[in-house]
Protein backbone atom coordinates (compact mmCIF):
# COMPACT_ATOMS: atom_id res chain seq x y z
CA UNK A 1 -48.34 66.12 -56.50
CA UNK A 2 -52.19 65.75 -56.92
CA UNK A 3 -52.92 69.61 -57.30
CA UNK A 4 -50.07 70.03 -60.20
CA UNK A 5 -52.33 66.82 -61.33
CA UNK A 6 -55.68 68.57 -61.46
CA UNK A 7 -54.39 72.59 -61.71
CA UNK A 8 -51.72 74.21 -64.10
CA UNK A 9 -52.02 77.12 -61.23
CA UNK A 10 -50.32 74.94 -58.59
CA UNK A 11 -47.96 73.38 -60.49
CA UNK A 12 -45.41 75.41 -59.62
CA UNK A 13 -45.46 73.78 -55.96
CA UNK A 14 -47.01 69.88 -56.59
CA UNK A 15 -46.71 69.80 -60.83
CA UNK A 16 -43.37 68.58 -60.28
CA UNK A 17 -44.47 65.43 -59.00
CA UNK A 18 -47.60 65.83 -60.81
CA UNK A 19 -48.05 64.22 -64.45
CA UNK A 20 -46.92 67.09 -66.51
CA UNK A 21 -49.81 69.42 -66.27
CA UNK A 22 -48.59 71.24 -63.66
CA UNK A 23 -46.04 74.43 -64.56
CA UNK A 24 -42.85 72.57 -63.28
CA UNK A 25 -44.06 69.39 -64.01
CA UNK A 26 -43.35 69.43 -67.84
């Protein structure tokens, strides 16, 4: 998602679609 995109501190709900900055999205 865009917010795991932009912040680490939401990536726990959008980093997993985000581009690996987001918690979940790694």
């Amino acid at each position: 998602g865009q917010l795991g995109h932009f912040l680490q501190i939401n990536g726990d709900i959008s980093g997993n679609e985000g581009d690996g900055k987001g918690n979940l999205g790694h």
